[in-house]
Structure formats: structure tokens, C-alpha cells
C-alpha atoms as a PDB file:
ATOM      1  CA  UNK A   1     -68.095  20.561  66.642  1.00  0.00           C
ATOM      2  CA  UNK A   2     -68.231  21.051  62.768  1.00  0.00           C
ATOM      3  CA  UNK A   3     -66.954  19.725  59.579  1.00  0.00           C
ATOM      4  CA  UNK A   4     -64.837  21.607  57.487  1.00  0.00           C
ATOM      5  CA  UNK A   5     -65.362  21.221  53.858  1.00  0.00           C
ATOM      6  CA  UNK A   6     -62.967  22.607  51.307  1.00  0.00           C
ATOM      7  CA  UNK A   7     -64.466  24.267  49.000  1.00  0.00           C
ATOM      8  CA  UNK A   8     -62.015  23.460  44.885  1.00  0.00           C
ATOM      9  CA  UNK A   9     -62.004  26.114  41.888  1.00  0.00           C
ATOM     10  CA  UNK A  10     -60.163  23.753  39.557  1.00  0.00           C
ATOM     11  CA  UNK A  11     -62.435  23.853  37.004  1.00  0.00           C
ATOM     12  CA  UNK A  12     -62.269  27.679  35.988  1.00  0.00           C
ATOM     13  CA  UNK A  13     -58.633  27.478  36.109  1.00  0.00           C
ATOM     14  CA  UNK A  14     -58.478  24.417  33.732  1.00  0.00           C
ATOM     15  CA  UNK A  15     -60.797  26.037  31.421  1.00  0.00           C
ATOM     16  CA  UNK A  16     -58.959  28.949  31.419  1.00  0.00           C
ATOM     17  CA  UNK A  17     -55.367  27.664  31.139  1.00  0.00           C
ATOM     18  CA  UNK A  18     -53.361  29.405  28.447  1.00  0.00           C
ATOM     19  CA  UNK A  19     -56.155  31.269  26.925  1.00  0.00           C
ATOM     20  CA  UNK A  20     -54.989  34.560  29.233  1.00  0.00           C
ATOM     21  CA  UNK A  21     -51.483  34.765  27.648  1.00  0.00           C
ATOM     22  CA  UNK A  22     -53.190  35.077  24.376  1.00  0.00           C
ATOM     23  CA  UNK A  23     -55.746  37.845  25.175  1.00  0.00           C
ATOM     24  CA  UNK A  24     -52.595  39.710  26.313  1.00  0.00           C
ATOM     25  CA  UNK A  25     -51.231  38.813  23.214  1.00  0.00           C
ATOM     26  CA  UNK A  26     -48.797  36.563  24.268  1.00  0.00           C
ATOM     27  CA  UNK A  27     -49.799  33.730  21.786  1.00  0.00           C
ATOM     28  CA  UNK A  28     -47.511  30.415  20.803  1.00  0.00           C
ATOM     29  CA  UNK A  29     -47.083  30.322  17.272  1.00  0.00           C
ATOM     30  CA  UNK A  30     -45.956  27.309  15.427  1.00  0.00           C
ATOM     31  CA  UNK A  31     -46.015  27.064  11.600  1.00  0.00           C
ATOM     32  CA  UNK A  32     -48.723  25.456   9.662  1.00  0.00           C
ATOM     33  CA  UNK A  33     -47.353  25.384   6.193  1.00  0.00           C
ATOM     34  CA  UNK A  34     -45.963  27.981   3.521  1.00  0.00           C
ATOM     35  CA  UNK A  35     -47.029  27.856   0.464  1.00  0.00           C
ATOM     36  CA  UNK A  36     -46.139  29.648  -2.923  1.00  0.00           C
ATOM     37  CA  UNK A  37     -48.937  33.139  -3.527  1.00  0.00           C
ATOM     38  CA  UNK A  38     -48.899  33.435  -7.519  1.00  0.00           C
ATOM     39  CA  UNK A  39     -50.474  37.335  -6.850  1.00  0.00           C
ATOM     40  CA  UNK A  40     -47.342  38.699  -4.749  1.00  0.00           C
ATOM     41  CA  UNK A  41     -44.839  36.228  -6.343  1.00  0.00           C
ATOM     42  CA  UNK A  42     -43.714  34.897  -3.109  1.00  0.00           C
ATOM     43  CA  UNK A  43     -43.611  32.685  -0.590  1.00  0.00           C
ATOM     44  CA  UNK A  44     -46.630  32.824   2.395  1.00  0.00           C
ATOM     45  CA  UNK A  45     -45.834  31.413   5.928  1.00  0.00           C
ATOM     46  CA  UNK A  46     -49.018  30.434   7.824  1.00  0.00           C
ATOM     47  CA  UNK A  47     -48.887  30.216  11.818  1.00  0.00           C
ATOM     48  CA  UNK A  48     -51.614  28.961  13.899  1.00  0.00           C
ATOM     49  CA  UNK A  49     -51.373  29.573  17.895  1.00  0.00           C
ATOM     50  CA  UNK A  50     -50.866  26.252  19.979  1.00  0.00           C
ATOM     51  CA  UNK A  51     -53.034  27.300  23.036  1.00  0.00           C
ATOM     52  CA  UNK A  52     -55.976  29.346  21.375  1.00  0.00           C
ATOM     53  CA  UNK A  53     -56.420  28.481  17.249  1.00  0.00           C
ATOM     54  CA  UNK A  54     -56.070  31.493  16.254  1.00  0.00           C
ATOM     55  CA  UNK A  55     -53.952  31.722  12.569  1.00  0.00           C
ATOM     56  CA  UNK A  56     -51.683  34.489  10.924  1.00  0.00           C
ATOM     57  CA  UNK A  57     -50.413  34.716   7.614  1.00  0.00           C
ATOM     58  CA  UNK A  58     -46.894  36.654   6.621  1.00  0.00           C
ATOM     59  CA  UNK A  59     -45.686  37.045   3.802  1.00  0.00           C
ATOM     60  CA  UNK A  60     -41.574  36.749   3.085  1.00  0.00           C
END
């Protein structure tokens, strides 16, 4: 008779975890800081995304 060996694919899965929601654009935003623009007079909030890094800027 023969072994069986399992055969694991954890470590594409770990390096991929999260990282598909944002290229679907499905990113988690949380808010970096908002400071004061002098050129449009008002206030700027910046967001960075949790999983991915990546940063957006609005303006209020």
C-alpha cells in the first residue's frame, strides 16, 4: 500500500488575504488626519486603506 500525503496552499491564501477586496475596490478606509488647505480655504480629510496602503484625500 501507499502513503497519502496532503498536499497545503496556505501560503498563497495568506499572502493574498484582503488584498482581493481592494482590487475590486472594496477597500477599508480609516482616517489618517485632516488638516486645514490654505489654497481651497478648507478643511482636507486624508484616508489610508487598512488592508492595502493605499491613501485618498477629500476635501469638505
Amino acid at each position: 500500500m501507499s502513503n497519502v500525503v496532503n498536499f497545503k496552499k496556505p501560503a498563497a491564501a495568506k499572502k493574498q488575504r484582503g488584498n482581493t477586496l481592494c482590487r475590486r475596490g472594496f477597500h477599508k478606509w480609516y482616517v489618517v488626519d485632516t488638516p486645514f488647505d490654505s489654497r481651497q480655504g478648507r478643511l482636507v480629510t486624508r484616508y489610508r486603506c487598512k488592508r492595502c496602503g493605499a491613501e485618498k484625500t477629500e476635501a469638505r
